[in-house]
C-alpha atoms as a PDB file:
ATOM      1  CA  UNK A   1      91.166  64.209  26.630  1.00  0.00           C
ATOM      2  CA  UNK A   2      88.543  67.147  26.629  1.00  0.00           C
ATOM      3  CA  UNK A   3      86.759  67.517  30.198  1.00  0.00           C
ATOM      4  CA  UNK A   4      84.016  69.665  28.805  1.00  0.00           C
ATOM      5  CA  UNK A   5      83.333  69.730  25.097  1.00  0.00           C
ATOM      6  CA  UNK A   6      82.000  72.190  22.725  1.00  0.00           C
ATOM      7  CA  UNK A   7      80.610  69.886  20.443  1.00  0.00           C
ATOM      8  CA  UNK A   8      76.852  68.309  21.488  1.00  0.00           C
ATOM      9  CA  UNK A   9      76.822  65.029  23.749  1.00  0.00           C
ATOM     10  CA  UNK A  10      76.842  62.049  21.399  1.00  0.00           C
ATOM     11  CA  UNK A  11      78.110  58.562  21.808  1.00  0.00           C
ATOM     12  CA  UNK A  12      79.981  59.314  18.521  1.00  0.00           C
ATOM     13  CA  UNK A  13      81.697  62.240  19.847  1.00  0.00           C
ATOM     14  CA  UNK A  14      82.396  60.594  23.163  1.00  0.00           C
ATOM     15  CA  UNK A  15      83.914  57.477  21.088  1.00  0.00           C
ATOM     16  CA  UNK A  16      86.022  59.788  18.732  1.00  0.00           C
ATOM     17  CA  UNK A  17      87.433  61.375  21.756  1.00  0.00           C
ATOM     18  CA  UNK A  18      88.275  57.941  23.031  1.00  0.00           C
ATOM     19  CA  UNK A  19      89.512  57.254  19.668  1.00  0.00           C
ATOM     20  CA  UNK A  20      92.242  60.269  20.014  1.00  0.00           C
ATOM     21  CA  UNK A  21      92.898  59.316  23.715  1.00  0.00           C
ATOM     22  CA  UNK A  22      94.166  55.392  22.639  1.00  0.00           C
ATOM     23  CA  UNK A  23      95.966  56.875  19.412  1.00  0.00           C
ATOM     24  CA  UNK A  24      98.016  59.518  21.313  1.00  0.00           C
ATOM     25  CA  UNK A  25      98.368  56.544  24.299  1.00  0.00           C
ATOM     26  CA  UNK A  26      99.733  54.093  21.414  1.00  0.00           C
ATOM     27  CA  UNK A  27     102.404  56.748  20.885  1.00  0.00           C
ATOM     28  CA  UNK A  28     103.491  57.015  24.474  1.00  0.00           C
ATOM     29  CA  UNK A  29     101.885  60.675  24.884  1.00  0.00           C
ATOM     30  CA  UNK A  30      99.444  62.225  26.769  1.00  0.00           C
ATOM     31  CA  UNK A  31      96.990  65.420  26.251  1.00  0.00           C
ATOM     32  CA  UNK A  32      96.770  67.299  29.186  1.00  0.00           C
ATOM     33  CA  UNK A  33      95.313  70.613  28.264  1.00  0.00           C
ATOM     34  CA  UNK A  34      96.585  72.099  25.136  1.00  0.00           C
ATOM     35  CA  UNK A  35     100.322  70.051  25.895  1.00  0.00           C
ATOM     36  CA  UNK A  36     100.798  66.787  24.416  1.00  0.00           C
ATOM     37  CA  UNK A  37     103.167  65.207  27.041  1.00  0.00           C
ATOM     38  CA  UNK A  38     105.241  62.055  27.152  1.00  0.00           C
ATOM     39  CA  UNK A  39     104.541  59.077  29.278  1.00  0.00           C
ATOM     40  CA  UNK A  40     105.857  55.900  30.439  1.00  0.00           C
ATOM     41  CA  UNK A  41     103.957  53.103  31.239  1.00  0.00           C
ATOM     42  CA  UNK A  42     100.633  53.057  33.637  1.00  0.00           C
ATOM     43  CA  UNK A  43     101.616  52.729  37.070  1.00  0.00           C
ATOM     44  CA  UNK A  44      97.469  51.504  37.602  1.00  0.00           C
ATOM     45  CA  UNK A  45      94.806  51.741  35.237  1.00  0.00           C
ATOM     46  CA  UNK A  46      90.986  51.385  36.725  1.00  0.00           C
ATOM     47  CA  UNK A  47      87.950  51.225  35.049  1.00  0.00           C
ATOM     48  CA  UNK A  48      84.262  51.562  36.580  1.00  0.00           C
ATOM     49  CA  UNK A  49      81.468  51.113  34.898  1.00  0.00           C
ATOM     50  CA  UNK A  50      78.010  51.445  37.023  1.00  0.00           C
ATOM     51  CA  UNK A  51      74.238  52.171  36.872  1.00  0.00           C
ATOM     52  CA  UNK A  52      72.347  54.431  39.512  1.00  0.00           C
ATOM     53  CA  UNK A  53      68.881  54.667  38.709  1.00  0.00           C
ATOM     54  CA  UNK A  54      68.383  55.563  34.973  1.00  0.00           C
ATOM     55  CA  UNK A  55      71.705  56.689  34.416  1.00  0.00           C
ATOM     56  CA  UNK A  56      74.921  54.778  33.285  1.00  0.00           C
ATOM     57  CA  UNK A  57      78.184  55.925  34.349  1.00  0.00           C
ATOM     58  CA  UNK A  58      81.668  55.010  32.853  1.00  0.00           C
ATOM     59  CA  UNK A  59      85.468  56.064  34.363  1.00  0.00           C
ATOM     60  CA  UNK A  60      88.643  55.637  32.984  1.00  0.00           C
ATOM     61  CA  UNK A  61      91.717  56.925  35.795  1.00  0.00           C
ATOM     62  CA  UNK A  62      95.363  55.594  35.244  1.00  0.00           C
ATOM     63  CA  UNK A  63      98.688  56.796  36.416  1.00  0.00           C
ATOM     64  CA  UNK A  64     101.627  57.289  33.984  1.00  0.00           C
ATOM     65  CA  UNK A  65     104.843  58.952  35.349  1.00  0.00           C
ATOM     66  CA  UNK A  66     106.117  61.841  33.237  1.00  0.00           C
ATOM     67  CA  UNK A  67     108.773  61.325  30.534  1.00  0.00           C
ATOM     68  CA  UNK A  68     110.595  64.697  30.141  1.00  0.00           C
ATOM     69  CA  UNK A  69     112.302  65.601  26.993  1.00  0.00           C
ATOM     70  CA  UNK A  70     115.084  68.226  26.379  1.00  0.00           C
ATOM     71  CA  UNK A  71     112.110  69.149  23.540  1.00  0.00           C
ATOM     72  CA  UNK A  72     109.607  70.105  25.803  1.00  0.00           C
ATOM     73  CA  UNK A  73     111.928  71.731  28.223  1.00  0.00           C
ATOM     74  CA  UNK A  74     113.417  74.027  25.402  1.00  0.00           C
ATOM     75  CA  UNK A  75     109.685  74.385  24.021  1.00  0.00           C
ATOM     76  CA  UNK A  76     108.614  75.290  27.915  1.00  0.00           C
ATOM     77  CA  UNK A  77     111.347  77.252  29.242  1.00  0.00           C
ATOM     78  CA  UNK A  78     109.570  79.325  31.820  1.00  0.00           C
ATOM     79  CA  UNK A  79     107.980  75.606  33.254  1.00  0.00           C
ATOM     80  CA  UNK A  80     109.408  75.333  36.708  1.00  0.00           C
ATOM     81  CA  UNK A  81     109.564  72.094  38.622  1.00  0.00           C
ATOM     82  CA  UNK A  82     106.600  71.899  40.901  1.00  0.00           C
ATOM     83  CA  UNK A  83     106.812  72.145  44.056  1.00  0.00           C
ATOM     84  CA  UNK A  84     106.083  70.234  46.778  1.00  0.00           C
ATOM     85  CA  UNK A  85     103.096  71.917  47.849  1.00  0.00           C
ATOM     86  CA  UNK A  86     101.554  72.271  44.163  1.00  0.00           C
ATOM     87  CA  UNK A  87     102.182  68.309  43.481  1.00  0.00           C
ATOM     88  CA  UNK A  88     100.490  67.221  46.961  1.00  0.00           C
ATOM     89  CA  UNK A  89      97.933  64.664  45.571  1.00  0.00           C
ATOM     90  CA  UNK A  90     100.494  62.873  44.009  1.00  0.00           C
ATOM     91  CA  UNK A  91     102.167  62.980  47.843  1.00  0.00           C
ATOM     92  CA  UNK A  92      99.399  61.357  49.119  1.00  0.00           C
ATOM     93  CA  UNK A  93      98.754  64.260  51.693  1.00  0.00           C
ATOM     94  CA  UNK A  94      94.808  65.256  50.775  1.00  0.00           C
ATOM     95  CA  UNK A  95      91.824  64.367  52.799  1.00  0.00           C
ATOM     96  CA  UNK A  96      91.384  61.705  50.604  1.00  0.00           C
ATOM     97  CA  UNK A  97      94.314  59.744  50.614  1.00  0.00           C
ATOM     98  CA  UNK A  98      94.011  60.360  54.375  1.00  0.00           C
ATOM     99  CA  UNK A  99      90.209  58.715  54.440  1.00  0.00           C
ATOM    100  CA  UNK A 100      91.287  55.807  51.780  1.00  0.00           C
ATOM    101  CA  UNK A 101      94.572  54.999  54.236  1.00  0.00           C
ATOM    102  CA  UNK A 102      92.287  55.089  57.687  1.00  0.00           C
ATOM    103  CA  UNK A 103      89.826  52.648  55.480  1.00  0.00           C
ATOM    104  CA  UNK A 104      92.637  50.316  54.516  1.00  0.00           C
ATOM    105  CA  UNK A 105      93.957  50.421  57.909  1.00  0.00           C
ATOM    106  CA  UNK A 106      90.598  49.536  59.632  1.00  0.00           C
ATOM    107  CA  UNK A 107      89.615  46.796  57.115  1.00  0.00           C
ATOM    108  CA  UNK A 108      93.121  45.248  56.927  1.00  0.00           C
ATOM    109  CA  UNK A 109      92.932  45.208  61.225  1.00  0.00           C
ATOM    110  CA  UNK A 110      89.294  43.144  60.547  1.00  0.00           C
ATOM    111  CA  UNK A 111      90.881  40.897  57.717  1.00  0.00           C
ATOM    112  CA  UNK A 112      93.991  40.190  59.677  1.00  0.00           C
ATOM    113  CA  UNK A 113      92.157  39.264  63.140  1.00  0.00           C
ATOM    114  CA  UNK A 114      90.110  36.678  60.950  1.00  0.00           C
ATOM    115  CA  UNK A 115      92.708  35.319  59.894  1.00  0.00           C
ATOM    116  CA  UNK A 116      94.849  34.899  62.992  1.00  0.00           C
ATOM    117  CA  UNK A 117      91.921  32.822  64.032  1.00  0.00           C
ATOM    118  CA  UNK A 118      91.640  30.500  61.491  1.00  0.00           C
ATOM    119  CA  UNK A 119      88.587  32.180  59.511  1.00  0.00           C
ATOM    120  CA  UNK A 120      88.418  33.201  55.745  1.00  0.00           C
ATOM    121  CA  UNK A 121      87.525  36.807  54.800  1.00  0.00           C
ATOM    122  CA  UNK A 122      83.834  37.693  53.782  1.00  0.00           C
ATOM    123  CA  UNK A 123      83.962  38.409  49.893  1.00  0.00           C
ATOM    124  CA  UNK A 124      82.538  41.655  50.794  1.00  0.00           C
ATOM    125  CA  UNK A 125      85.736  41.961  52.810  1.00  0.00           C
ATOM    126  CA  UNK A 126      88.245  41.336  50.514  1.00  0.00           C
ATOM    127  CA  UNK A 127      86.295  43.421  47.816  1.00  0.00           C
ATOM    128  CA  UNK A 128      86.497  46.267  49.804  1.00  0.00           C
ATOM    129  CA  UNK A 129      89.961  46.147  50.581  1.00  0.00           C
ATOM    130  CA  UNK A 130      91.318  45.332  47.721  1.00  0.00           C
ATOM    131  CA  UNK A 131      89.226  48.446  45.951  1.00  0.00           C
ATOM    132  CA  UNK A 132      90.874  50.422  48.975  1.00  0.00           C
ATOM    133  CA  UNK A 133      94.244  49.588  48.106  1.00  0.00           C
ATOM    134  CA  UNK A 134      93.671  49.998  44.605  1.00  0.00           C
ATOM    135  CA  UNK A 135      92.423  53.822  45.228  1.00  0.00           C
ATOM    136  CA  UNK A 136      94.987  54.699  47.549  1.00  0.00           C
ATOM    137  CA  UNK A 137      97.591  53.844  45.014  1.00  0.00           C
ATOM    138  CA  UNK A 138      96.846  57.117  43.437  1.00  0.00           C
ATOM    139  CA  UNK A 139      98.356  58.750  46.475  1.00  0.00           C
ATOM    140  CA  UNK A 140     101.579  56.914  46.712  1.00  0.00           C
ATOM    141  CA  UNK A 141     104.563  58.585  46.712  1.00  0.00           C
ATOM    142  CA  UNK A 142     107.628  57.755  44.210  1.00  0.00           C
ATOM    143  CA  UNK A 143     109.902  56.925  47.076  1.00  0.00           C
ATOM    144  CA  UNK A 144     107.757  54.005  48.355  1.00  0.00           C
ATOM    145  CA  UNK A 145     105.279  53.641  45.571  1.00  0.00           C
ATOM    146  CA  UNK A 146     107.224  50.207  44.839  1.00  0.00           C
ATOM    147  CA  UNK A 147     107.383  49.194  47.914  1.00  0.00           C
ATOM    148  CA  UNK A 148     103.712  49.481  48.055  1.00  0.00           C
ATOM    149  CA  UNK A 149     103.178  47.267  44.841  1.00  0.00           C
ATOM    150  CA  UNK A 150     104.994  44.517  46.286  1.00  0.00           C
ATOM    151  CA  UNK A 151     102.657  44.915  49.580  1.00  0.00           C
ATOM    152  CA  UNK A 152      99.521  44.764  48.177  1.00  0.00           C
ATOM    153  CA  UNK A 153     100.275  41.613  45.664  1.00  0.00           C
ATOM    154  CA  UNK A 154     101.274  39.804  48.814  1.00  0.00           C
ATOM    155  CA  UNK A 155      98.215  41.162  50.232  1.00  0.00           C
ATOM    156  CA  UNK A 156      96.480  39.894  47.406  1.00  0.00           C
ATOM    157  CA  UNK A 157      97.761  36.453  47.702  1.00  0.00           C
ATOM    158  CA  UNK A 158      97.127  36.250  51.805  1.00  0.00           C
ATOM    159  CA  UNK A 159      93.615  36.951  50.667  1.00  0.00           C
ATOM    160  CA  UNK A 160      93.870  33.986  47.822  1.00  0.00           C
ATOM    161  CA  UNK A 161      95.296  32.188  50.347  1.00  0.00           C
ATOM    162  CA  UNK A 162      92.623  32.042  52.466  1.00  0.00           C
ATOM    163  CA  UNK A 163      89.997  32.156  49.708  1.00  0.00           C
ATOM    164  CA  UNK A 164      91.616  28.679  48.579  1.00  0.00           C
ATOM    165  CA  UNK A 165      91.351  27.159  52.385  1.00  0.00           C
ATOM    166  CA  UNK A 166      95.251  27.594  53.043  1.00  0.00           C
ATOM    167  CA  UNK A 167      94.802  29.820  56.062  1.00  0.00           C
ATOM    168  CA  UNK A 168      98.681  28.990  57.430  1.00  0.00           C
ATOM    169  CA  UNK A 169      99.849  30.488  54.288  1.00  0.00           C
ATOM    170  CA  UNK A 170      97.443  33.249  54.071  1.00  0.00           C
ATOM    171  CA  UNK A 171      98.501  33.981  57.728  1.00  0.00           C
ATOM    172  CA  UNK A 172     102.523  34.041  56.779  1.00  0.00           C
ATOM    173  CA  UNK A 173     101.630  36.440  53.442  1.00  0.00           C
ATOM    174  CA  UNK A 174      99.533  38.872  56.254  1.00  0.00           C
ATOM    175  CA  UNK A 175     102.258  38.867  58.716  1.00  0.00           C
ATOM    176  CA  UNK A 176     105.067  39.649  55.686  1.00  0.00           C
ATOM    177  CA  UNK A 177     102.447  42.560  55.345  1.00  0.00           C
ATOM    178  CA  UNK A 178     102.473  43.915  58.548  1.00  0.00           C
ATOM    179  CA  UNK A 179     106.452  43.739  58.283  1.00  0.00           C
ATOM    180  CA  UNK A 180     106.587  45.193  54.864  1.00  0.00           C
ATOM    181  CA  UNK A 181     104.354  48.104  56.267  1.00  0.00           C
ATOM    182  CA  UNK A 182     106.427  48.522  59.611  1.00  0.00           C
ATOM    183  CA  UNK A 183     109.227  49.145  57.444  1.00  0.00           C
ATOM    184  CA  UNK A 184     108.008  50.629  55.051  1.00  0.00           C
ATOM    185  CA  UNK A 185     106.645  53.358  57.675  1.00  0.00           C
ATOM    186  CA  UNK A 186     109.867  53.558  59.346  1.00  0.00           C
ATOM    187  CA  UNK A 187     111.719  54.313  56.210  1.00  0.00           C
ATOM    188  CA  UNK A 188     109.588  56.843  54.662  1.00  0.00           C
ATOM    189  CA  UNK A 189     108.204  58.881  57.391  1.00  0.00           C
END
């Protein structure tokens, strides 16, 4: 899908270029730039929708891994695998995976102190973590990117948990958390 467009601003040109986007989604592909790549299925999908002022704003982000074919490796033989270095969003190593991980960290240390003592999670709380988590998952790395699924649904349901009134529950899903993250840091870093 088009960044900038040639054609003037209209909702009818914005909706036909949603229009391509779900048809060439419906086929498993992708435009990115003038390449029509394959995908597999979302990883996340996120949609915002918000209003500041007079002005509405809409956003559409997902994550698809790559499906290579032996057609568009013969079609794009000088393509080289990218480095490292050139693929280091997907790493998780910019500034703002860095800033979304510190925010997780601090609001999971708040959310996990409440409930150690017996105390259920503002809904501002839990809204803000949980859209933390959801962000950073952008910036998760293939080697641990399932590990980091399985965290944050038990995350979500400590924070259920507690949002039902079953804080000895909640409290065993937060310390499998903490585990699952020990681990999970000792493994991967």
């Amino acid at each position: 899908m088009p960044t900038q467009h040639n054609a003037p601003n209209t909702l009818e040109n914005i909706a036909a270029d949603l229009m391509a986007l779900a048809n060439d989604l419906a086929q498993g592909k992708l435009r990115v730039g003038n390449r029509l790549v394959e995908i597999g299925n979302p990883l996340f999908i996120k949609t915002k929708q918000k209003i500041t002022g007079d002005t509405a704003y809409c956003t559409l982000s997902f994550q698809a891994p790559l499906r290579i074919s032996d057609q568009e490796e013969t079609a794009m033989p000088d393509r080289r695998p990218a480095s490292k270095k050139s693929d280091a969003r997907l790493q998780g190593r910019p500034p703002e995976g860095k800033k979304i991980k510190k925010e997780i960290a601090s609001l999971w240390k708040s959310v996990g102190k409440k409930l150690e003592q017996g105390q259920v999670p503002t809904p501002a709380e839990e809204k803000s973590l949980l859209a933390a988590c959801e962000n950073y998952c952008l910036f998760s790395e293939p080697a641990w990117h399932g590990e980091w699924l399985r965290c944050t649904t038990i995350l979500r349901e400590a924070l259920a948990c507690a949002h039902r009134g079953d804080l000895p529950t909640a409290l065993a899903h937060a310390e499998e958390v903490n585990r699952l993250t020990k681990d999970c840091h000792k493994k991967h870093k």
